[in-house]
C-alpha atoms as a PDB file:
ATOM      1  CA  UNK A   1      -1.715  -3.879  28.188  1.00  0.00           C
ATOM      2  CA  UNK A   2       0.940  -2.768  25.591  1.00  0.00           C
ATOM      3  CA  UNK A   3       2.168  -6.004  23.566  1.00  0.00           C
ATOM      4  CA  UNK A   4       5.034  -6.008  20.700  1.00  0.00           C
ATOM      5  CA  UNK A   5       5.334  -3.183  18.333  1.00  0.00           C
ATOM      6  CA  UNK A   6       6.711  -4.902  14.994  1.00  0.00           C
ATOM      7  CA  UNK A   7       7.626  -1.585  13.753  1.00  0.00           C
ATOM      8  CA  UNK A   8       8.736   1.289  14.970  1.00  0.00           C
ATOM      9  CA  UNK A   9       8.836   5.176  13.948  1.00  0.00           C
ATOM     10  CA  UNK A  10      11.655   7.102  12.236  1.00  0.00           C
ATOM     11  CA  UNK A  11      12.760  11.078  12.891  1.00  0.00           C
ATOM     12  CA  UNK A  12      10.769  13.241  10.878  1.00  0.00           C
ATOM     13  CA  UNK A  13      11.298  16.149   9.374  1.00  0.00           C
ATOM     14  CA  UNK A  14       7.948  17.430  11.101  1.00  0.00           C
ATOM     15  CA  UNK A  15       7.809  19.018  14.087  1.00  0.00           C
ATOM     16  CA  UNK A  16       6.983  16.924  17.014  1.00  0.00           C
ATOM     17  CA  UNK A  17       6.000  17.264  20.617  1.00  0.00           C
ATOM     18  CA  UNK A  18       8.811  17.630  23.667  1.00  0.00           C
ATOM     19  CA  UNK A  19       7.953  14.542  25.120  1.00  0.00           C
ATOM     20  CA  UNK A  20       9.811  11.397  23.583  1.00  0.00           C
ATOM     21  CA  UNK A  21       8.817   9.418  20.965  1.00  0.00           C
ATOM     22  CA  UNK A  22       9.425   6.108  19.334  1.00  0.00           C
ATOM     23  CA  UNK A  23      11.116   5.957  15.849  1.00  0.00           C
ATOM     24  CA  UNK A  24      11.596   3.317  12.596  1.00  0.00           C
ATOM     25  CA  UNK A  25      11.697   3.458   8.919  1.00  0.00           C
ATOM     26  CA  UNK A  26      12.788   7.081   7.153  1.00  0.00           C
ATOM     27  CA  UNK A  27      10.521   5.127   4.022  1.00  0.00           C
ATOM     28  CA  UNK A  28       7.274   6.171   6.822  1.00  0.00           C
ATOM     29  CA  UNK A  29       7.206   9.788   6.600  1.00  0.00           C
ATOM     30  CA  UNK A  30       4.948  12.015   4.589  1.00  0.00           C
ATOM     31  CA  UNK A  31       4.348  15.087   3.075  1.00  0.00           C
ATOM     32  CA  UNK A  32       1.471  15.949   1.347  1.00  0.00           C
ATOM     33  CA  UNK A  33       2.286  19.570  -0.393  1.00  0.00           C
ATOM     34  CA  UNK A  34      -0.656  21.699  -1.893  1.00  0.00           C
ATOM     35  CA  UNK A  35      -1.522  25.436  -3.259  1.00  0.00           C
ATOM     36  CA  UNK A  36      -4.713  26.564  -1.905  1.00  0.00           C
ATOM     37  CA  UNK A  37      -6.536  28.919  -4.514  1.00  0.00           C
ATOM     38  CA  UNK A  38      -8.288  29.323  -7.807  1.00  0.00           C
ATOM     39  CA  UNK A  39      -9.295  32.000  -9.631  1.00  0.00           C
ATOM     40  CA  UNK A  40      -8.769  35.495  -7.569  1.00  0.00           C
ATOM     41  CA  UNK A  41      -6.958  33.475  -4.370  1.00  0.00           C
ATOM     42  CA  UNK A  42      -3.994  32.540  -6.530  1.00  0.00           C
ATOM     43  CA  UNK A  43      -1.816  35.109  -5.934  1.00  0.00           C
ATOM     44  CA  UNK A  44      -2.778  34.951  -2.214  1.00  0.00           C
ATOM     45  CA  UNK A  45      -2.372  30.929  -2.409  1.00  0.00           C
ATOM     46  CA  UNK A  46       1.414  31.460  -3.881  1.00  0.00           C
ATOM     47  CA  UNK A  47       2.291  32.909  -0.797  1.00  0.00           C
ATOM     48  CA  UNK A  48      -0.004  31.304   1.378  1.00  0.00           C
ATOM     49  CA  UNK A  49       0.879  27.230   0.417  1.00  0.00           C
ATOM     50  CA  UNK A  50      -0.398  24.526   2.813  1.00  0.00           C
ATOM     51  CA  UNK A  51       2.074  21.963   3.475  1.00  0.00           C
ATOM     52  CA  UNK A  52       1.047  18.828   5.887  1.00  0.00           C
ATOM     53  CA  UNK A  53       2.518  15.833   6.925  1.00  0.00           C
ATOM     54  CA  UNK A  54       1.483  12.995   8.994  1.00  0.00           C
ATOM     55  CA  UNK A  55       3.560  10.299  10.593  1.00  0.00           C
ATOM     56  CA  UNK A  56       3.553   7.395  10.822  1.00  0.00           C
ATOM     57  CA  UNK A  57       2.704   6.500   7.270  1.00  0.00           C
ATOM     58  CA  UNK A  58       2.287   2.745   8.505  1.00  0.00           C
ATOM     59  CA  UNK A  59       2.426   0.696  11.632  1.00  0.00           C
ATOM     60  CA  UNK A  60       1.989  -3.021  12.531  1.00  0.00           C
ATOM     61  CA  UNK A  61       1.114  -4.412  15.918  1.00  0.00           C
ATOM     62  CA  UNK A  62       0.528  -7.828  16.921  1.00  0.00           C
ATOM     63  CA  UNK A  63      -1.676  -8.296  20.068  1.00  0.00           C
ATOM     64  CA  UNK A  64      -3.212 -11.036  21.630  1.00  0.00           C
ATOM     65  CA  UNK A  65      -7.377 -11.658  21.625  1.00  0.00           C
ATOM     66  CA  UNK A  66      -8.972  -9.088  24.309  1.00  0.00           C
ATOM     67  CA  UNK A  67      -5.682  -6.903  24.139  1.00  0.00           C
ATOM     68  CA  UNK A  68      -5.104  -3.372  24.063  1.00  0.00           C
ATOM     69  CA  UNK A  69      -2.996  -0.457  23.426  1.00  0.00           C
ATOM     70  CA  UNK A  70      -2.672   3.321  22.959  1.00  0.00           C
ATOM     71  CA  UNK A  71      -0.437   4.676  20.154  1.00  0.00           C
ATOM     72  CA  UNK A  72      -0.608   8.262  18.385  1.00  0.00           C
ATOM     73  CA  UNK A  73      -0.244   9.675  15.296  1.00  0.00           C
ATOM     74  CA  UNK A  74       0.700  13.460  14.445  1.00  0.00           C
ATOM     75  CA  UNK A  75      -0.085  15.654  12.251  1.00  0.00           C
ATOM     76  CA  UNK A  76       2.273  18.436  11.178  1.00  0.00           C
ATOM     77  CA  UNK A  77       1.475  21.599   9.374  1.00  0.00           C
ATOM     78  CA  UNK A  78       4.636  23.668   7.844  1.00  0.00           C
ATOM     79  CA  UNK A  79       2.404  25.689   6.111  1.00  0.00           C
ATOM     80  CA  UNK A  80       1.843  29.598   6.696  1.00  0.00           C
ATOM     81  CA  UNK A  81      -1.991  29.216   7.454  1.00  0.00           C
ATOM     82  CA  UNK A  82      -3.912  27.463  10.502  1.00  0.00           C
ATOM     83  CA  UNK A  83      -5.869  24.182   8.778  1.00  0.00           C
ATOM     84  CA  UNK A  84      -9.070  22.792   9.850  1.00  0.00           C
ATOM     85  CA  UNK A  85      -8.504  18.665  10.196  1.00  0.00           C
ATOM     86  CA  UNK A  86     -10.974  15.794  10.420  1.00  0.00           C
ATOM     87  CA  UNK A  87      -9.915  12.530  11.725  1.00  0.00           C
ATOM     88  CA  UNK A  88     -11.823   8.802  11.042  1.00  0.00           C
ATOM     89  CA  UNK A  89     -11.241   5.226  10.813  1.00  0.00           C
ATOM     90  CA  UNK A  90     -11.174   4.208   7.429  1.00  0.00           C
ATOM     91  CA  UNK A  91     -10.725   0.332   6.308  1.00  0.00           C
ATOM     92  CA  UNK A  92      -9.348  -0.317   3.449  1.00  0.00           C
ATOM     93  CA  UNK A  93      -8.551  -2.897   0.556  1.00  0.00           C
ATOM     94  CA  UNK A  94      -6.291  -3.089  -2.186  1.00  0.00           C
ATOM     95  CA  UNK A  95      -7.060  -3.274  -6.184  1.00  0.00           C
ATOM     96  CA  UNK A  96      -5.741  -6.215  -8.086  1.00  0.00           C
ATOM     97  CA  UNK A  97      -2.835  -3.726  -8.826  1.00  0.00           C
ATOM     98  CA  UNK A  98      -1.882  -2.824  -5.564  1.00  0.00           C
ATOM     99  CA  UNK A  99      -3.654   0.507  -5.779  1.00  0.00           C
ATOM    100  CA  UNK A 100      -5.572   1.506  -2.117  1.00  0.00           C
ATOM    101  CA  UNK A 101      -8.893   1.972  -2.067  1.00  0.00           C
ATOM    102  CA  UNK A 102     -10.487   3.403   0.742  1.00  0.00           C
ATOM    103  CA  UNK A 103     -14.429   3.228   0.625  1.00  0.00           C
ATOM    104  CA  UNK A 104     -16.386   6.336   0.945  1.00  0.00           C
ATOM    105  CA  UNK A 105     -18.351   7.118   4.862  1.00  0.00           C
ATOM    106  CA  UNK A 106     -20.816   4.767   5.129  1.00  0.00           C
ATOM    107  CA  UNK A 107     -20.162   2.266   2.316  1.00  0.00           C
ATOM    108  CA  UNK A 108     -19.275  -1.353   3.388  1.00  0.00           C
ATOM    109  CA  UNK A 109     -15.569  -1.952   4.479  1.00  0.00           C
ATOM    110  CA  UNK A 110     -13.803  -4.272   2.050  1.00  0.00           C
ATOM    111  CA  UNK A 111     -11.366  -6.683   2.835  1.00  0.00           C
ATOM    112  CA  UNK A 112      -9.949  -7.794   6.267  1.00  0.00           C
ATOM    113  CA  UNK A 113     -11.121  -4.381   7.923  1.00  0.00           C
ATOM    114  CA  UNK A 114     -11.423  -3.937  11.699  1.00  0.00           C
ATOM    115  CA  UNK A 115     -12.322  -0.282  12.472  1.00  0.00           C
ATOM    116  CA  UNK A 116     -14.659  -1.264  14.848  1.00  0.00           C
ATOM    117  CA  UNK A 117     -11.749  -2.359  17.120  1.00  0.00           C
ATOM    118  CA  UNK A 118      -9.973   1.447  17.049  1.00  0.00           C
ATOM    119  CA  UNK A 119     -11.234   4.729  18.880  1.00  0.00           C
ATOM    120  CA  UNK A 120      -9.564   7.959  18.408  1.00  0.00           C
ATOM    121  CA  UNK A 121      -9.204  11.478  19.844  1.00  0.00           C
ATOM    122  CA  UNK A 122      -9.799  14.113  18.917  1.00  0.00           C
ATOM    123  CA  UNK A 123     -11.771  13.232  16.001  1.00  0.00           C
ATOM    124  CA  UNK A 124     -11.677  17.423  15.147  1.00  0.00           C
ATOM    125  CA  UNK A 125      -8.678  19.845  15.165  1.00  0.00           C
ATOM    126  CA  UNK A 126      -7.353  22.777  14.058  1.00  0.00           C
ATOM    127  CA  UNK A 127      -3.732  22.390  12.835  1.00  0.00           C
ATOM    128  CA  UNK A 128      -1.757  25.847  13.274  1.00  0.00           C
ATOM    129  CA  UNK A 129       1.520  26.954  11.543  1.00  0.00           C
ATOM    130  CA  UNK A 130       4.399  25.699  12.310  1.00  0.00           C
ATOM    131  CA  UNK A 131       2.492  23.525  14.943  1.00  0.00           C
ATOM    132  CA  UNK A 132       1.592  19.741  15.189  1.00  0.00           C
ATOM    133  CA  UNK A 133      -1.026  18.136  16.219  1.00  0.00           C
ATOM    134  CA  UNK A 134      -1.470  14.747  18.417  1.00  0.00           C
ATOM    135  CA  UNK A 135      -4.049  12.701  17.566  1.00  0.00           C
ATOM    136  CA  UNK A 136      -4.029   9.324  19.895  1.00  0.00           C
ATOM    137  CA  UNK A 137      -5.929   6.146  18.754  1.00  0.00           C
ATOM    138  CA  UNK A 138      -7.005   2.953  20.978  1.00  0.00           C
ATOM    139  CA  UNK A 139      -6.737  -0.804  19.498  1.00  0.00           C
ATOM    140  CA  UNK A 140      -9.513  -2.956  21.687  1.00  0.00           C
ATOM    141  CA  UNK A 141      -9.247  -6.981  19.704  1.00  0.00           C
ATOM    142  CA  UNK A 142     -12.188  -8.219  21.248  1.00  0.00           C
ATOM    143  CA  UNK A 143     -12.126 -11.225  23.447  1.00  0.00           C
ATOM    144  CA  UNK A 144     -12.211 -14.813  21.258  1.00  0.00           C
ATOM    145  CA  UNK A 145     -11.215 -12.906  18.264  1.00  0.00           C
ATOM    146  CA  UNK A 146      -9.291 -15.632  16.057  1.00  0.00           C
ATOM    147  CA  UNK A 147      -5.833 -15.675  15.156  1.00  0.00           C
ATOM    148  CA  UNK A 148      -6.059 -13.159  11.932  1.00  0.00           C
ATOM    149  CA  UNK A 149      -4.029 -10.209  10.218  1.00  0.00           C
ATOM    150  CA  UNK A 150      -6.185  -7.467   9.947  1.00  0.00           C
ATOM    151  CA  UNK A 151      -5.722  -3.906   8.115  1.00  0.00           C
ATOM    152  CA  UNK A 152      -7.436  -0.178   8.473  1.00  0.00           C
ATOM    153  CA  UNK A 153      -6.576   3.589   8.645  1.00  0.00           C
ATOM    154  CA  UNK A 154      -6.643   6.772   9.933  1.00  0.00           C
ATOM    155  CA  UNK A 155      -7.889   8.749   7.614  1.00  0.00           C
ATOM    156  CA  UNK A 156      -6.960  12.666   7.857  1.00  0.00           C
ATOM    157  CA  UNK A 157      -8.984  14.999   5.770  1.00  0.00           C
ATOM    158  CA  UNK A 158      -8.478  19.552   5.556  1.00  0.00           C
ATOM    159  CA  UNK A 159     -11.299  21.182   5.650  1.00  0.00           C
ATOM    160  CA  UNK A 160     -12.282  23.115   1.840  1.00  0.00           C
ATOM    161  CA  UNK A 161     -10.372  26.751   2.808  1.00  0.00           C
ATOM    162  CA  UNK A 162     -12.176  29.903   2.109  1.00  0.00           C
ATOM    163  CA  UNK A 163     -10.495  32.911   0.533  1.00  0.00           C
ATOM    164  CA  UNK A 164      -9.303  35.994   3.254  1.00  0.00           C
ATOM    165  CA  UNK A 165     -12.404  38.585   2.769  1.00  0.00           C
ATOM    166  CA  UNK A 166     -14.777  35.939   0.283  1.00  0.00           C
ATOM    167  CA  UNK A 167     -17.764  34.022   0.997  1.00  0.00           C
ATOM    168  CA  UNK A 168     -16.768  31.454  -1.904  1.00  0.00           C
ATOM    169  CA  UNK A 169     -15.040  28.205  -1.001  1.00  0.00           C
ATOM    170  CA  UNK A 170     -11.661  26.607  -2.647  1.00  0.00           C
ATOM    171  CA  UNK A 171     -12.809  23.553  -2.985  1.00  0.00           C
ATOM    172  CA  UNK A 172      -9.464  21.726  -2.535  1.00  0.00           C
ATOM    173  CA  UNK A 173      -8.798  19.332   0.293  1.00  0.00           C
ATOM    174  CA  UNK A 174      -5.794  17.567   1.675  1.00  0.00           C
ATOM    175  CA  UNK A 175      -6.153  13.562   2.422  1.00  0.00           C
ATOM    176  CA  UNK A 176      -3.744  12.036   4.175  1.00  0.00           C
ATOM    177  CA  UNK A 177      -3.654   8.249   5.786  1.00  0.00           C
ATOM    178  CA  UNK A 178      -2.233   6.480   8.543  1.00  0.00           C
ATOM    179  CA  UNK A 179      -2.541   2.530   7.561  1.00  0.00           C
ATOM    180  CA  UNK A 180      -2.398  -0.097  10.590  1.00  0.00           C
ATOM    181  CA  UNK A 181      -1.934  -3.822  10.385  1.00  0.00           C
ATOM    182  CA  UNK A 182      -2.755  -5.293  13.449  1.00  0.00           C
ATOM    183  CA  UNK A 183      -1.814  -9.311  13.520  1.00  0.00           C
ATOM    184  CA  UNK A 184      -4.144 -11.258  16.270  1.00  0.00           C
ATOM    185  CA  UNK A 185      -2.332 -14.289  17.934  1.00  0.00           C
ATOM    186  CA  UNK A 186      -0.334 -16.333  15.479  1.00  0.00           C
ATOM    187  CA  UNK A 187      -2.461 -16.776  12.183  1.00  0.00           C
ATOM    188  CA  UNK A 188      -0.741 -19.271   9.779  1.00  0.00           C
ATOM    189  CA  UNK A 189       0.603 -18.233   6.410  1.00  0.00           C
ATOM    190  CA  UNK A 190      -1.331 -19.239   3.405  1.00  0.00           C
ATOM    191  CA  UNK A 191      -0.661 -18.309  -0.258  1.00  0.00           C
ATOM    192  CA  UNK A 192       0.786 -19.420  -3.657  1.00  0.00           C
ATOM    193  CA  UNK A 193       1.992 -18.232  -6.920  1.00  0.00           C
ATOM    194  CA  UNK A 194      -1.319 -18.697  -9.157  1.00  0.00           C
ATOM    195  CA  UNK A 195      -0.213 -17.858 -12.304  1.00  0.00           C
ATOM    196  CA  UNK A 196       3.362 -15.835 -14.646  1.00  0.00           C
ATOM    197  CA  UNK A 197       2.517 -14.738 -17.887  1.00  0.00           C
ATOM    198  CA  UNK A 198       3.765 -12.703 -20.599  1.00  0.00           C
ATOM    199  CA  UNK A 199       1.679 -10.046 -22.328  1.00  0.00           C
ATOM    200  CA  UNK A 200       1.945  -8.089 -25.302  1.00  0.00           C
ATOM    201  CA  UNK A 201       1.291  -4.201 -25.577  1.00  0.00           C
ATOM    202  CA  UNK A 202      -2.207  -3.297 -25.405  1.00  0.00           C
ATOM    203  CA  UNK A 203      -1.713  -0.764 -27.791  1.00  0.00           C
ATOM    204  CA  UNK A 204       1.226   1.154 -29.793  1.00  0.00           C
ATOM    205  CA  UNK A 205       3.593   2.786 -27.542  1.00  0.00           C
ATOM    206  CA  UNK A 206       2.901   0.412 -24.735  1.00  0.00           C
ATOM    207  CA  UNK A 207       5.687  -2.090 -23.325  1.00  0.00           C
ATOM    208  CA  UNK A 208       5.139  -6.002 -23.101  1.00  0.00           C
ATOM    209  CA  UNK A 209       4.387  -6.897 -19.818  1.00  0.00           C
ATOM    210  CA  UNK A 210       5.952  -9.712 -17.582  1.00  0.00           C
ATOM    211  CA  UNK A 211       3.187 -10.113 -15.148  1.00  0.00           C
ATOM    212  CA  UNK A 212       3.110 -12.451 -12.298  1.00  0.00           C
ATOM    213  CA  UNK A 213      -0.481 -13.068 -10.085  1.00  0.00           C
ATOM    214  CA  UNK A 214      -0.072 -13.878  -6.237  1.00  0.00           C
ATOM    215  CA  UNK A 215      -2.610 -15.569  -4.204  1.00  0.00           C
ATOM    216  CA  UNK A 216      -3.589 -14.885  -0.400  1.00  0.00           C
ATOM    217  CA  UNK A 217      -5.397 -17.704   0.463  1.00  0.00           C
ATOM    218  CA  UNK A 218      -4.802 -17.372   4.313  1.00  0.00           C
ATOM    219  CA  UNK A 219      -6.501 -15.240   7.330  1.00  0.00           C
ATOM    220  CA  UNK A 220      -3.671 -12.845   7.635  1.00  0.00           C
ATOM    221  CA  UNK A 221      -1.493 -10.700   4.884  1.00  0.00           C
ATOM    222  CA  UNK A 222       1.677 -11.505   3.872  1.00  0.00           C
ATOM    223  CA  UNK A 223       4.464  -9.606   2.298  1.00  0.00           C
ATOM    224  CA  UNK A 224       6.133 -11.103  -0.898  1.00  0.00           C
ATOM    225  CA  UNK A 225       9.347 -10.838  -1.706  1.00  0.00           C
ATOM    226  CA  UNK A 226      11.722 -12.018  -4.608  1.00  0.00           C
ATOM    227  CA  UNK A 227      12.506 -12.614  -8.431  1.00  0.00           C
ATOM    228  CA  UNK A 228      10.965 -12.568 -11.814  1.00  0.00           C
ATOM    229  CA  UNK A 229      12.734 -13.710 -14.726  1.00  0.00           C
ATOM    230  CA  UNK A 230      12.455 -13.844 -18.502  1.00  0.00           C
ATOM    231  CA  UNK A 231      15.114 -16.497 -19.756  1.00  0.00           C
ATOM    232  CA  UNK A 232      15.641 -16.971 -23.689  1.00  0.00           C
ATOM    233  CA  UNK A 233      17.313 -19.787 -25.372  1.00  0.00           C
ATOM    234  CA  UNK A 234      20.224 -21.571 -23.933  1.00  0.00           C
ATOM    235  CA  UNK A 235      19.029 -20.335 -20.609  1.00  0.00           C
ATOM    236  CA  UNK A 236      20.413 -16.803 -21.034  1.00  0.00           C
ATOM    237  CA  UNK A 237      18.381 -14.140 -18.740  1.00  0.00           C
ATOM    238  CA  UNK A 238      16.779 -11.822 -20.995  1.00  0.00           C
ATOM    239  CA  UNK A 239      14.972  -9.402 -18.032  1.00  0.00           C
ATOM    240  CA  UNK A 240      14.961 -10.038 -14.750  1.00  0.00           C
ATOM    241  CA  UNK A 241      13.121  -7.447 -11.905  1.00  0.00           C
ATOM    242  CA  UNK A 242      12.866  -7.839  -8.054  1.00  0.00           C
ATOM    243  CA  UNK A 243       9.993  -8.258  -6.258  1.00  0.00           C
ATOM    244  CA  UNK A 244      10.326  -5.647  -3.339  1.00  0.00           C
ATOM    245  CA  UNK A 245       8.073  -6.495  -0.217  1.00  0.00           C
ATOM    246  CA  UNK A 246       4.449  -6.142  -1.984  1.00  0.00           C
ATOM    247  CA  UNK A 247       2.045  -6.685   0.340  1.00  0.00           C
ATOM    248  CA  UNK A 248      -0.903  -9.575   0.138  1.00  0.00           C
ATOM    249  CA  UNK A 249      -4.214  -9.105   1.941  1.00  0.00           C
ATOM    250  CA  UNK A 250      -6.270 -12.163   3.367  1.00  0.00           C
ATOM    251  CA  UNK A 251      -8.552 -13.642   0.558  1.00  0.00           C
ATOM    252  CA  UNK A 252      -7.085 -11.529  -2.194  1.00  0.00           C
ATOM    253  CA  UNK A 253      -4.790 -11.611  -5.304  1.00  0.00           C
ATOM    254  CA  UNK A 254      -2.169  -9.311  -6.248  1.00  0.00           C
ATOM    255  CA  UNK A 255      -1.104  -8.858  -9.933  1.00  0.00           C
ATOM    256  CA  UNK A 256       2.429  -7.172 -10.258  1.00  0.00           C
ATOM    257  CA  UNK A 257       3.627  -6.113 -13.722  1.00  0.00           C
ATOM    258  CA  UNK A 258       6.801  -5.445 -14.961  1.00  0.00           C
ATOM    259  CA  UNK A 259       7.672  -3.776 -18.157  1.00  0.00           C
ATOM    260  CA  UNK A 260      10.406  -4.697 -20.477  1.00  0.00           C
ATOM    261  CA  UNK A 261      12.735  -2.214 -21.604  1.00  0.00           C
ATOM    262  CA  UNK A 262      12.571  -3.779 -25.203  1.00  0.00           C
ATOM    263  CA  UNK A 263      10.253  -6.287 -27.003  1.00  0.00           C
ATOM    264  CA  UNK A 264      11.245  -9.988 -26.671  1.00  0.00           C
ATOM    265  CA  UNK A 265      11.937 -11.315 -30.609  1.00  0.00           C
ATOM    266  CA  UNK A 266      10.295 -14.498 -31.616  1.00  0.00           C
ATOM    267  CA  UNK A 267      11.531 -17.833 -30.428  1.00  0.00           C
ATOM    268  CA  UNK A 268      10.428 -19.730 -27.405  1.00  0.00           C
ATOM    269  CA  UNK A 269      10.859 -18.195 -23.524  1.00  0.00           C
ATOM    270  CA  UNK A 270      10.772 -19.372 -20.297  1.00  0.00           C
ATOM    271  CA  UNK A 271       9.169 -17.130 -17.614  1.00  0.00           C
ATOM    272  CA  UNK A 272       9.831 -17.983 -13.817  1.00  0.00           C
ATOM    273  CA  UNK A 273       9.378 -16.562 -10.583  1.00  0.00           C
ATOM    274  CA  UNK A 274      10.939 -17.139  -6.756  1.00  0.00           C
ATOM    275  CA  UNK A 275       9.038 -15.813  -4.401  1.00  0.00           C
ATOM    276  CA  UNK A 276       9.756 -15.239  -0.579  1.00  0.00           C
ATOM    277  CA  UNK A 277       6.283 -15.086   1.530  1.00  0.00           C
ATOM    278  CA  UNK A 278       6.492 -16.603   4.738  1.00  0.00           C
ATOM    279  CA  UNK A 279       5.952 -20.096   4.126  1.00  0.00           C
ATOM    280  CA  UNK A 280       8.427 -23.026   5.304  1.00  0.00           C
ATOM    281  CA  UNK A 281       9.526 -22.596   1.494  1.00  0.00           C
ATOM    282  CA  UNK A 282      10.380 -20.510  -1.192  1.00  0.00           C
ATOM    283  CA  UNK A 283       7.221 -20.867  -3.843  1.00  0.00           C
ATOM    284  CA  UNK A 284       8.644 -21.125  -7.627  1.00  0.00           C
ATOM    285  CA  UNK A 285       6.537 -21.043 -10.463  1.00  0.00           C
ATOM    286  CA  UNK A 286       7.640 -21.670 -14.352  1.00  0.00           C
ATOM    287  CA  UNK A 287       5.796 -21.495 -17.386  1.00  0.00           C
ATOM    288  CA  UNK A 288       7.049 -21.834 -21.126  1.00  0.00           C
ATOM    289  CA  UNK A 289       5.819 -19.823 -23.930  1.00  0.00           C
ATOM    290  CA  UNK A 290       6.545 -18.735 -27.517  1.00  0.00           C
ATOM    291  CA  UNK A 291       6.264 -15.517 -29.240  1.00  0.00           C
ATOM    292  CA  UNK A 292       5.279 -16.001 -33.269  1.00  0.00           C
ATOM    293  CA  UNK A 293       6.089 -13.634 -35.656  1.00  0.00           C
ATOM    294  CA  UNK A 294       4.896 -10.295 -35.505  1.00  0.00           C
ATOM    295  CA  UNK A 295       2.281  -9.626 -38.273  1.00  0.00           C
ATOM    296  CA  UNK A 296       2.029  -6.772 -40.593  1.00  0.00           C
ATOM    297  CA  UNK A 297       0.138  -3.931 -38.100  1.00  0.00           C
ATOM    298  CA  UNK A 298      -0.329  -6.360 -35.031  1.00  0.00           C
ATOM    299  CA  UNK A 299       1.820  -7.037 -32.092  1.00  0.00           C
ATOM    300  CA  UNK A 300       3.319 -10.422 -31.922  1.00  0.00           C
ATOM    301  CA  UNK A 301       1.252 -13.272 -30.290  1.00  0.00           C
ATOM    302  CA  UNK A 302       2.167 -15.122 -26.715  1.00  0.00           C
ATOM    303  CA  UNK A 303       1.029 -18.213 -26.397  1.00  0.00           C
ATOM    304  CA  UNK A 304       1.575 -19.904 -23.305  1.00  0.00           C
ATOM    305  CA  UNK A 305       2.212 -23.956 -22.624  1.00  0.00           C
ATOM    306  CA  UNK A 306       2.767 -26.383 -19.103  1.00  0.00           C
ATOM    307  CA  UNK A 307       3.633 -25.814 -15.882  1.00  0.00           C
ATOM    308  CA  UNK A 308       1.480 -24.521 -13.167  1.00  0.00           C
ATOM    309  CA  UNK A 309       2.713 -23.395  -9.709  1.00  0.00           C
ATOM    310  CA  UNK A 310       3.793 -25.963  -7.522  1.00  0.00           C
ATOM    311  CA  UNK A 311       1.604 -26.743  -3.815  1.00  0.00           C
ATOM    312  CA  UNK A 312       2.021 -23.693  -1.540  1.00  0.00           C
ATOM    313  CA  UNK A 313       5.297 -24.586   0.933  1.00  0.00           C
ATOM    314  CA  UNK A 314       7.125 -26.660  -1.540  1.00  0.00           C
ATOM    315  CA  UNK A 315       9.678 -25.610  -4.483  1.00  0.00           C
ATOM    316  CA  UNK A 316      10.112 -26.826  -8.263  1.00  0.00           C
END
């Protein structure tokens, strides 16, 4: 049974079957653009470049426990030479930073994983010029499953190419991922601003740092949306940068970091953050701090006083 598709595709610039498909977000598409040869194949790989692209780049679903559906991806290939293509689920978490990490065959998933619920076909193929490729994947949530948000992938991988009359392999591969949130029933929202700081460079040449630290605390992800703020004295805005949909997975933190464009002079500073992420409320956080003077060879010193973030749901 096919249930509600939160998202759907947008056109591509890939080519595509006859039959029709479904369409969303331009952001989705990819491209992943590589020259194939070292040494003696680089001449041959200026002519010969491999271009790929998959799409979707993302997709969310929301089914009920012991549903089902059938969805594809597709591979594309605008390149000028036929590419050998693995397919696998992959799970996947997400660093502090926001940086995927996708664990290598046969280590332990991390995170809120649930490959085991996905099936695809075919798990080999040969993508030729000019040509793409269909690759169709099954979601199974297993009977009693919980309400939860889950995340994983389909991971696309090019074979290493050999050069045209050589027995020595380029050793360059093309990676490529589908990611899939799947939401199961109707998991509730849980999460709250843990901490907003203000940090100095790490070293010369660095930027301070406004840096705010986001707390999943729920069964599902979340995406956060919003405001940061550095405000001097007399309540004057000093920096300010938006929060743009960053995404939250269950049981994790997320650190986001913003740079200022110049350093913030001594005197005291108030640092707050508004931050949309599907609660009843819009979570708020403040914190007051002072920069001292900057010493001779050192980078002024943040020291940071009061307020913690309010209770998840409610607003300062």
């Amino acid at each position: 049974m096919r249930l509600e598709l939160i998202h759907k595709r947008s056109l591509s610039p890939w080519p595509r079957p006859s039959r029709p498909r479904r369409f969303g977000h331009p952001a989705l598409r990819a491209a992943a653009l590589i020259a194939l040869g070292l040494g003696a194949c680089a001449p041959l790989a200026r002519a010969q470049a491999v271009q790929l692209g998959v799409d979707p780049l993302r997709m969310a679903y929301h089914l009920a426990p012991g549903g089902s559906l059938t969805d594809a991806a597709h591979v594309s290939n605008l390149g000028t030479v036929p590419v050998p293509m693995t397919a696998r689920i992959s799970d996947w978490s997400l660093s502090p930073r926001g940086t995927p990490i996708f664990p290598m065959r046969g280590d332990a998933a991390a995170g809120a994983g649930c490959a085991a619920w996905l099936h695809i076909n075919p798990a080999e193929f040969v993508v030729g010029p000019g040509q793409t490729e269909t690759i169709r994947y099954t979601i199974q949530v297993p009977a009693g499953t919980p309400a939860q948000g889950c995340n994983t992938s389909i991971l696309f991988t090019s074979a290493p190419l050999r050069c045209p009359g050589s027995q020595s392999q380029i050793f360059t591969r093309v990676r490529m991922a589908s990611i899939l949130y799947i939401t199961v029933g109707h998991p509730r929202v849980a999460g709250r601003l843990a901490d907003i700081s203000l940090a100095p460079p790490a070293s010369a040449g660095h930027p301070w740092q406004l840096r705010l630290l986001i707390a999943n605390t729920g069964t599902t992800f979340f995406r956060a949306s919003g405001t940061t703020e550095l405000i001097g004295t007399g309540g004057q805005t000093v920096a300010s940068f938006p929060i743009g949909s960053q995404v939250v997975l269950p049981a994790t933190t997320r650190l986001l970091r913003f740079a200022l464009q110049s350093p913030p002079g001594p005197g005291a500073y108030q640092l707050r953050a508004r931050v949309e992420m599907g609660l009843p409320a819009i979570q708020q956080i403040e914190k007051n701090v002072v920069i001292g003077p900057v010493a001779t060879g050192n980078a002024a010193a943040a020291s940071a006083a009061s307020s913690a973030a309010p209770p998840h749901g409610a607003t300062q």
